[in-house]
C-alpha atoms as a PDB file:
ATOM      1  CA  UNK A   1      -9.204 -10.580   4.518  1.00  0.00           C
ATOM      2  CA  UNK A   2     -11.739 -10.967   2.589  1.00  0.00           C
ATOM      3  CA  UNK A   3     -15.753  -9.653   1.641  1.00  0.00           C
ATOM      4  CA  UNK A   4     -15.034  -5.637   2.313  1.00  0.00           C
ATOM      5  CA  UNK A   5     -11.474  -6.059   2.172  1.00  0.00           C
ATOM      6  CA  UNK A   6     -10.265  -8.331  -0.249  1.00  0.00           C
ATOM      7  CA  UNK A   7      -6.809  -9.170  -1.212  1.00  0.00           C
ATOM      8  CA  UNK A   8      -4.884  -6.768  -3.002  1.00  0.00           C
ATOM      9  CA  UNK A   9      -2.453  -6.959  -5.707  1.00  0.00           C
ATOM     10  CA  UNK A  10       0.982  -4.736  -6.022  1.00  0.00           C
ATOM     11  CA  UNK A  11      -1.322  -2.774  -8.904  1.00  0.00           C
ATOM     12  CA  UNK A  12      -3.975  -2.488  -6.868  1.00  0.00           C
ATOM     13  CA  UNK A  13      -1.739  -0.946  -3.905  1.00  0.00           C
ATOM     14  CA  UNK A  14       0.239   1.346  -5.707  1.00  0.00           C
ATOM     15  CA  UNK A  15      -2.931   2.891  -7.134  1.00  0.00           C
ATOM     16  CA  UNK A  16      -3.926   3.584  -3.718  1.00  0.00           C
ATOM     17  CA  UNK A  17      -1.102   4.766  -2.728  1.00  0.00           C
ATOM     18  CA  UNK A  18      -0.644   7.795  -5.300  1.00  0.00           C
ATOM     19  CA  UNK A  19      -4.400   8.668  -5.139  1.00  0.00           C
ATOM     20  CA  UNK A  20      -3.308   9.283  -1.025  1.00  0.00           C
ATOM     21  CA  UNK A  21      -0.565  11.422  -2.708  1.00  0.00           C
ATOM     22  CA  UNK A  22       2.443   9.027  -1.900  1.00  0.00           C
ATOM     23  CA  UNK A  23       5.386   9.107  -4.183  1.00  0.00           C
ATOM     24  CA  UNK A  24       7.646   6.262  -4.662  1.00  0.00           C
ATOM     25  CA  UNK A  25      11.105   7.442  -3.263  1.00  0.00           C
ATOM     26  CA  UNK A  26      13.268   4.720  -4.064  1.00  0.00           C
ATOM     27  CA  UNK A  27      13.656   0.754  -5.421  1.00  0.00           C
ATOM     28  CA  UNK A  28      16.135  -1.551  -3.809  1.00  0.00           C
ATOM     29  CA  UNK A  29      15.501  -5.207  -5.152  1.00  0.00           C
ATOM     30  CA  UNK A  30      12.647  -6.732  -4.747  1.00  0.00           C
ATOM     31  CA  UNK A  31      10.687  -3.552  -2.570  1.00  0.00           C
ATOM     32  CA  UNK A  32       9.812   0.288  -3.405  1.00  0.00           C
ATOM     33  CA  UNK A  33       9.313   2.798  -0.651  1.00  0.00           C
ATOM     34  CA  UNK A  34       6.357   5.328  -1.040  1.00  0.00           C
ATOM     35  CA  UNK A  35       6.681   8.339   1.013  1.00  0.00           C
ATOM     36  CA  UNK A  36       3.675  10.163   2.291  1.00  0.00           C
ATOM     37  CA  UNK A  37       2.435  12.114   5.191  1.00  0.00           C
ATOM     38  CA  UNK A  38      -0.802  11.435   6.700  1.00  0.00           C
ATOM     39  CA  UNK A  39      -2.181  13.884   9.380  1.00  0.00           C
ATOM     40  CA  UNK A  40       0.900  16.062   9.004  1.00  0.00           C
ATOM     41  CA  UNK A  41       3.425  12.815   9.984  1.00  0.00           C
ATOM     42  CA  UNK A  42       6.046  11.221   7.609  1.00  0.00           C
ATOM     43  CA  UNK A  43       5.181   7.389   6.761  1.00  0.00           C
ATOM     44  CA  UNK A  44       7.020   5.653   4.725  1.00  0.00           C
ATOM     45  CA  UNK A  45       5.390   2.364   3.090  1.00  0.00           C
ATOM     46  CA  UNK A  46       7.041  -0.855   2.161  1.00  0.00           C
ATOM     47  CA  UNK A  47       5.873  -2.476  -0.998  1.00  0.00           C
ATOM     48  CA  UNK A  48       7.205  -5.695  -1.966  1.00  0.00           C
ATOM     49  CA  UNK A  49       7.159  -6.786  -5.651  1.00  0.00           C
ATOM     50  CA  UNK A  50       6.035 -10.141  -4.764  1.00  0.00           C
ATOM     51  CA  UNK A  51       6.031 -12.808  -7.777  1.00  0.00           C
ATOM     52  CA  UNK A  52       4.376 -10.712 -10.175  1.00  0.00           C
ATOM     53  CA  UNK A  53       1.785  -7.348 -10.221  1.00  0.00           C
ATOM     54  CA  UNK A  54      -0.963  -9.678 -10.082  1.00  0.00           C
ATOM     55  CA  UNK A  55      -0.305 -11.881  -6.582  1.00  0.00           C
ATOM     56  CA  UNK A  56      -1.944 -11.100  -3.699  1.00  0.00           C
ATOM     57  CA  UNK A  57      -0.963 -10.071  -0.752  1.00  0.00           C
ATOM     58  CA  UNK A  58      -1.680 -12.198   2.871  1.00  0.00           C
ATOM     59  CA  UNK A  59      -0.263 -10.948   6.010  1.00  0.00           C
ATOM     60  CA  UNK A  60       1.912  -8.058   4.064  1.00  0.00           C
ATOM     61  CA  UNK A  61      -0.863  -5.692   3.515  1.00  0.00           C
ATOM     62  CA  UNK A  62      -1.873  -5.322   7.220  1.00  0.00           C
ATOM     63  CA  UNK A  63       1.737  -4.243   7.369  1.00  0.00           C
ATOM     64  CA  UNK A  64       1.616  -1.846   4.677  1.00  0.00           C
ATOM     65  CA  UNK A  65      -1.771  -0.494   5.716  1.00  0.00           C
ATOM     66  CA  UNK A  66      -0.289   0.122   9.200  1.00  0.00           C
ATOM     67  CA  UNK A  67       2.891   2.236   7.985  1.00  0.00           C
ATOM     68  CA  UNK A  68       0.586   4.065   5.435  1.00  0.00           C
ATOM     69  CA  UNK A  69      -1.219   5.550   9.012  1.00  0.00           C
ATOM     70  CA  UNK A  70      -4.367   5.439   7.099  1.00  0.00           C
ATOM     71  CA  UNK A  71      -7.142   3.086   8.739  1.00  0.00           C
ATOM     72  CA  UNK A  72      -8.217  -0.012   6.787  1.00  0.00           C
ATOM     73  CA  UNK A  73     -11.724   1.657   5.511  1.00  0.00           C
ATOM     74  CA  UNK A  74      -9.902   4.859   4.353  1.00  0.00           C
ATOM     75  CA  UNK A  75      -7.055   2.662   2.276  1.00  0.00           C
ATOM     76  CA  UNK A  76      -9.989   0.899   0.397  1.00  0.00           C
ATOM     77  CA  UNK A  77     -11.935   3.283  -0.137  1.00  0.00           C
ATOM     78  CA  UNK A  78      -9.193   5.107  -3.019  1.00  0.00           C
ATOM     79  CA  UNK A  79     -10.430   1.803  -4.442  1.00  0.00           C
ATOM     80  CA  UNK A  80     -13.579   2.784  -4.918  1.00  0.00           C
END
């Protein structure tokens, strides 16, 4: 990913998240689940703490892009 959709940091992702009105529901080690609905269905979205709030994420944010429900071009543009 990269040009239009760079990497993201955990920051970066949890900002997104809450401006698509998830809430983070719970922390168990290293991850924190974000609840949210999106076109009236429950996701729930995986976010792993990685190394520290500044690492980017490779293969892990297609992931969490797919359980948000929300396409790629919608999740980037809360960036924005």
């Amino acid at each position: 990913m990269g040009g239009e959709y760079p990497p993201l940091d955990r920051s970066q992702v949890e900002f997104i998240l809450g401006s698509a009105q998830f809430k983070p529901i719970r922390t168990k080690g290293s991850h924190t689940h974000w609840e949210g609905a999106v076109d009236g269905i429950r996701r729930l979205v995986t976010v792993d703490h990685l190394g520290s709030k500044k690492e980017k994420y490779g293969p892990l944010l297609g992931k969490m892009i797919t359980q948000s429900g929300l396409t790629k071009k919608k999740f980037y543009s809360y960036l924005k």
